[in-house]
C-alpha atoms as a PDB file:
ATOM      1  CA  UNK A   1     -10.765  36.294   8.397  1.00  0.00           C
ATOM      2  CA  UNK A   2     -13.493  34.005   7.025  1.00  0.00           C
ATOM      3  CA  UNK A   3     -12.258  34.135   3.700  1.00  0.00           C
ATOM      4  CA  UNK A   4      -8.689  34.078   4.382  1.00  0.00           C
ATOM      5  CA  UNK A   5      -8.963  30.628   6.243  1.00  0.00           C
ATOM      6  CA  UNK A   6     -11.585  29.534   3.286  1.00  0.00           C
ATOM      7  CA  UNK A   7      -8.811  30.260   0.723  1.00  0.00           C
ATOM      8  CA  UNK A   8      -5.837  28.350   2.302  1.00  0.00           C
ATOM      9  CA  UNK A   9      -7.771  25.854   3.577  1.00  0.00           C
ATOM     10  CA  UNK A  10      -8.830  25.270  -0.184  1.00  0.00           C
ATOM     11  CA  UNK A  11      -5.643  25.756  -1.067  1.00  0.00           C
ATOM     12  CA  UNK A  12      -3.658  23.232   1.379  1.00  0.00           C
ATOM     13  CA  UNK A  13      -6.406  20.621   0.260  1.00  0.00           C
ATOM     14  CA  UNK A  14      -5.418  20.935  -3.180  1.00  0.00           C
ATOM     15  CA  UNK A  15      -2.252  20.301  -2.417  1.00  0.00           C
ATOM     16  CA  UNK A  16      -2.303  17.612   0.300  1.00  0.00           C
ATOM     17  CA  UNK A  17      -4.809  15.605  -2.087  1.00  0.00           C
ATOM     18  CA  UNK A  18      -2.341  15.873  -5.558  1.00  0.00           C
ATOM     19  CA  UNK A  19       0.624  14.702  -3.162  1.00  0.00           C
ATOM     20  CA  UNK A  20      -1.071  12.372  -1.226  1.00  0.00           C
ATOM     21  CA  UNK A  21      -2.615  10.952  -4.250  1.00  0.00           C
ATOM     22  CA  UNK A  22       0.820  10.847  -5.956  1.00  0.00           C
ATOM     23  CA  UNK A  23       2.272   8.678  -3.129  1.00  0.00           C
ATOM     24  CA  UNK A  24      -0.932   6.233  -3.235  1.00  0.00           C
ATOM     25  CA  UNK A  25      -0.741   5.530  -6.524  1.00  0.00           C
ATOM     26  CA  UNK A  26       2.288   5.583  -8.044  1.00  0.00           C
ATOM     27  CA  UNK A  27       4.723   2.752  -7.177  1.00  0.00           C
ATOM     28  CA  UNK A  28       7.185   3.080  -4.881  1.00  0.00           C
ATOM     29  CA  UNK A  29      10.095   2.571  -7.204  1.00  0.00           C
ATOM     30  CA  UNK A  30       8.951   4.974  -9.620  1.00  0.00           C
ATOM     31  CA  UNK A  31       8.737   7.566  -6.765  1.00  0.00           C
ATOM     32  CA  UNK A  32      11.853   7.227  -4.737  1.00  0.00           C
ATOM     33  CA  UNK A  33      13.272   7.725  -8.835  1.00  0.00           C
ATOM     34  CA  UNK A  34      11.281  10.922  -9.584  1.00  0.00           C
ATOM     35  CA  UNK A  35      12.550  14.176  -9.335  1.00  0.00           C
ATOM     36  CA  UNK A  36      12.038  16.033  -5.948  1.00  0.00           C
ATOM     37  CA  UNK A  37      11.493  12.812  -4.215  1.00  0.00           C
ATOM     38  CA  UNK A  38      14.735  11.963  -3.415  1.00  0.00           C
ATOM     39  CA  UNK A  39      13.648  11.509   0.489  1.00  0.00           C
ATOM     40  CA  UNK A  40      11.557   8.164  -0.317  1.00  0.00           C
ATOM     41  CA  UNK A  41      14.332   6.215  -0.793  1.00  0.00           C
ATOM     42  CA  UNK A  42      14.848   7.062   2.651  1.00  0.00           C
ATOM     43  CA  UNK A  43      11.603   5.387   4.211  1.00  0.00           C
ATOM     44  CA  UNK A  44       9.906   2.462   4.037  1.00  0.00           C
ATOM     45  CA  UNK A  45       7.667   2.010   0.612  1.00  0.00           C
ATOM     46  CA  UNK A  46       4.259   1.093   3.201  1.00  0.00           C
ATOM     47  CA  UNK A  47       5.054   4.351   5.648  1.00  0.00           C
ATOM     48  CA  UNK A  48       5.086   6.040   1.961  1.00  0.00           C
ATOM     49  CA  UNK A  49       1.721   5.007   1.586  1.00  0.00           C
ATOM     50  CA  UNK A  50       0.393   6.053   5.120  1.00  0.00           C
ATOM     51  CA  UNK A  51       1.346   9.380   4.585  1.00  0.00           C
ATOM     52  CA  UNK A  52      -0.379   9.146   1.316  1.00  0.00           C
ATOM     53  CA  UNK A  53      -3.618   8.284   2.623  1.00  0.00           C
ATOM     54  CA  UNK A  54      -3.110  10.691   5.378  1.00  0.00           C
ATOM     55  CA  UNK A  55      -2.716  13.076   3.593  1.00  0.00           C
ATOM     56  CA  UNK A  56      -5.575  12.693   0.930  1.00  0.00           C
ATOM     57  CA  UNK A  57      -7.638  11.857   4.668  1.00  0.00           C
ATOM     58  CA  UNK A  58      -6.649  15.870   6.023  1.00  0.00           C
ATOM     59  CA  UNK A  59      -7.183  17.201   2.905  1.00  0.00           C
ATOM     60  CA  UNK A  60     -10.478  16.041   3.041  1.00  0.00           C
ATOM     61  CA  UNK A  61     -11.108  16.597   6.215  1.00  0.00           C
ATOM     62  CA  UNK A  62      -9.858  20.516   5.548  1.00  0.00           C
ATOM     63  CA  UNK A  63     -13.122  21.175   3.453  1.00  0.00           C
ATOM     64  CA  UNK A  64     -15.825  18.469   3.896  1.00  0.00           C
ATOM     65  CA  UNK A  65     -16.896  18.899   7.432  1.00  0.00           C
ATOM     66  CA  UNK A  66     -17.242  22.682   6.567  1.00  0.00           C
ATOM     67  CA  UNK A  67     -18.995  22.701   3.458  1.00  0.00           C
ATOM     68  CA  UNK A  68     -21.741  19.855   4.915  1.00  0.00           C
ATOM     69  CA  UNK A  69     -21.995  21.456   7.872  1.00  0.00           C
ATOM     70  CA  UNK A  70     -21.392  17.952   9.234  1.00  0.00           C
ATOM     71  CA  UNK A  71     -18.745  17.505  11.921  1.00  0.00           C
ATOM     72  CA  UNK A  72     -17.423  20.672  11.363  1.00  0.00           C
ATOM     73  CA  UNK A  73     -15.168  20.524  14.682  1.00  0.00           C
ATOM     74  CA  UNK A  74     -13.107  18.007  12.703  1.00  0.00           C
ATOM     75  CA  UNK A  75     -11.608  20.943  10.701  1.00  0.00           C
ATOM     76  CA  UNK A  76      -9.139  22.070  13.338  1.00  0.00           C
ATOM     77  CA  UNK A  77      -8.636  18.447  13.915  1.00  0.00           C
ATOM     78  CA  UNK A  78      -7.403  17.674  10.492  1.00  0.00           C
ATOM     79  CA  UNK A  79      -5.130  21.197  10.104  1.00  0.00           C
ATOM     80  CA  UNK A  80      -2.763  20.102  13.064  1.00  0.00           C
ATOM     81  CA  UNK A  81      -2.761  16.248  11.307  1.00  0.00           C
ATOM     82  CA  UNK A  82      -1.658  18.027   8.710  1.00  0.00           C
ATOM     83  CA  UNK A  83       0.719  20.289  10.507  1.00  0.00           C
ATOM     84  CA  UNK A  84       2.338  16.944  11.865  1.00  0.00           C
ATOM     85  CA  UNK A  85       3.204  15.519   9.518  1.00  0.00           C
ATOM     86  CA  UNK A  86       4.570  18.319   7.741  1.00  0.00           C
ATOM     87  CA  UNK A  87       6.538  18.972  11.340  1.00  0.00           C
ATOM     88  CA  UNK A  88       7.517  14.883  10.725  1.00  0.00           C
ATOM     89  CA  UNK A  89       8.371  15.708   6.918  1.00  0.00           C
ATOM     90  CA  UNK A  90      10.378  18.901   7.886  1.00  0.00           C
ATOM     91  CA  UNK A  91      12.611  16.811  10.331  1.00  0.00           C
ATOM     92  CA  UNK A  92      13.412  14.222   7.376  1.00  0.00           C
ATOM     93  CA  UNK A  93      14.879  17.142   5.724  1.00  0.00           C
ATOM     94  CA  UNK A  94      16.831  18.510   8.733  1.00  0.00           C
ATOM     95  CA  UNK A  95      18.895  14.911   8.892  1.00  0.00           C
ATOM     96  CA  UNK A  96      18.681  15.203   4.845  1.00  0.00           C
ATOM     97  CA  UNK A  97      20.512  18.596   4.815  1.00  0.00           C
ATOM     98  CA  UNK A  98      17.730  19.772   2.191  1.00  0.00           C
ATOM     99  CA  UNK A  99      17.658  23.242   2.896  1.00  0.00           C
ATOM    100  CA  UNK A 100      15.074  23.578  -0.135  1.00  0.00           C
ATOM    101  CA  UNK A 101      12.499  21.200   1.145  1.00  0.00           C
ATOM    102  CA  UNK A 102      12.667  22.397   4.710  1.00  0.00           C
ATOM    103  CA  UNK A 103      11.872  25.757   3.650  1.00  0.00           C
ATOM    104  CA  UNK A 104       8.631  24.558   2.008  1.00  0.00           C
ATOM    105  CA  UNK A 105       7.665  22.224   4.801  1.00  0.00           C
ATOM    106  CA  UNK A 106       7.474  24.740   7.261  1.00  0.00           C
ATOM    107  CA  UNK A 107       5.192  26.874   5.136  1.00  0.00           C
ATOM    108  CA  UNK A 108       3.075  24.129   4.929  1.00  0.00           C
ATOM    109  CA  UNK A 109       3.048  23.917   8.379  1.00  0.00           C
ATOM    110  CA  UNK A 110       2.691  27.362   9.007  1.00  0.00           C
ATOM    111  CA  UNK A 111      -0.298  27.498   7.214  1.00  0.00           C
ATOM    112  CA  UNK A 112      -1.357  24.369   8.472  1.00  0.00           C
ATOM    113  CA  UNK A 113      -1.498  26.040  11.808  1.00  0.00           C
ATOM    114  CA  UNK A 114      -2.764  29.608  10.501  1.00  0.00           C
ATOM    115  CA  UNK A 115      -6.138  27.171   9.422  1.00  0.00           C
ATOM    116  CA  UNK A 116      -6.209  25.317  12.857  1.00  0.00           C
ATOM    117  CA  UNK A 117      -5.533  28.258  14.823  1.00  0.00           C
ATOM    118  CA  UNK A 118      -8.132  30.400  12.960  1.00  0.00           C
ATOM    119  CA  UNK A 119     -11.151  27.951  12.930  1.00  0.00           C
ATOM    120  CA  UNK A 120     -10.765  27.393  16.561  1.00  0.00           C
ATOM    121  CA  UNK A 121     -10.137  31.658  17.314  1.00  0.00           C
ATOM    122  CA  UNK A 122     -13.294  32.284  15.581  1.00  0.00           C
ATOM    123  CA  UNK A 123     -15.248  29.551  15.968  1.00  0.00           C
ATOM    124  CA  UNK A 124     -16.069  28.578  12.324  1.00  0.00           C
ATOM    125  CA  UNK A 125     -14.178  25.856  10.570  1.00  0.00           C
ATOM    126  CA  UNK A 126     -13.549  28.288   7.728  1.00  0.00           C
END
């Protein structure tokens, strides 16, 4: 199960740090433009950013607290962040009628929850 959780834990940080890093740093207008992104014309350029940071913040917190042995309880923690606001990004999509995007959200959040569930069942972060 170890390895499992290890590998989409990885995995999800990957991910959550390219798109979180994507909405830091590239401008708002060029974003809401971009292909895929249609939905950030639909918030607010600063909430953008938030969920940026928070993002690059849980994908952090998905691997660093395991790997330095430091805080390691915080793992958990930052897999249900994560699984919010994929829950938040998921019901953007519902009022957006984007089938597509829904669809991926809740993976996201499934796994989200498959690495919070699992580092709390066994009692190792990953």
């Amino acid at each position: 199960m170890n390895v499992a959780l290890w590998i989409v834990a990885g995995l999800l940080a990957l991910l959550f740090l390219f798109a979180g890093a994507n909405k830091v740093l590239i401008p708002y207008e060029t974003l809401s433009k971009a292909p895929l992104s249609e939905w950030v014309s639909h918030v607010s350029p600063g909430l953008v950013k938030v969920i940026g940071v928070v993002e690059i913040l849980g994908a952090l917190g998905l691997i660093l607290p395991a790997v330095t042995g430091i805080a390691p309880a915080l793992v958990p923690v930052a897999a249900l962040g994560l699984a919010t606001v994929m829950a938040g990004a998921a019901l953007l999509h519902v009022r957006l009628r984007d089938p597509k995007h829904l669809t991926l959200n809740l993976v996201y959040l499934a796994l989200a929850l498959f690495v919070a569930i699992g580092a709390l069942a066994t009692g190792h972060p990953t």
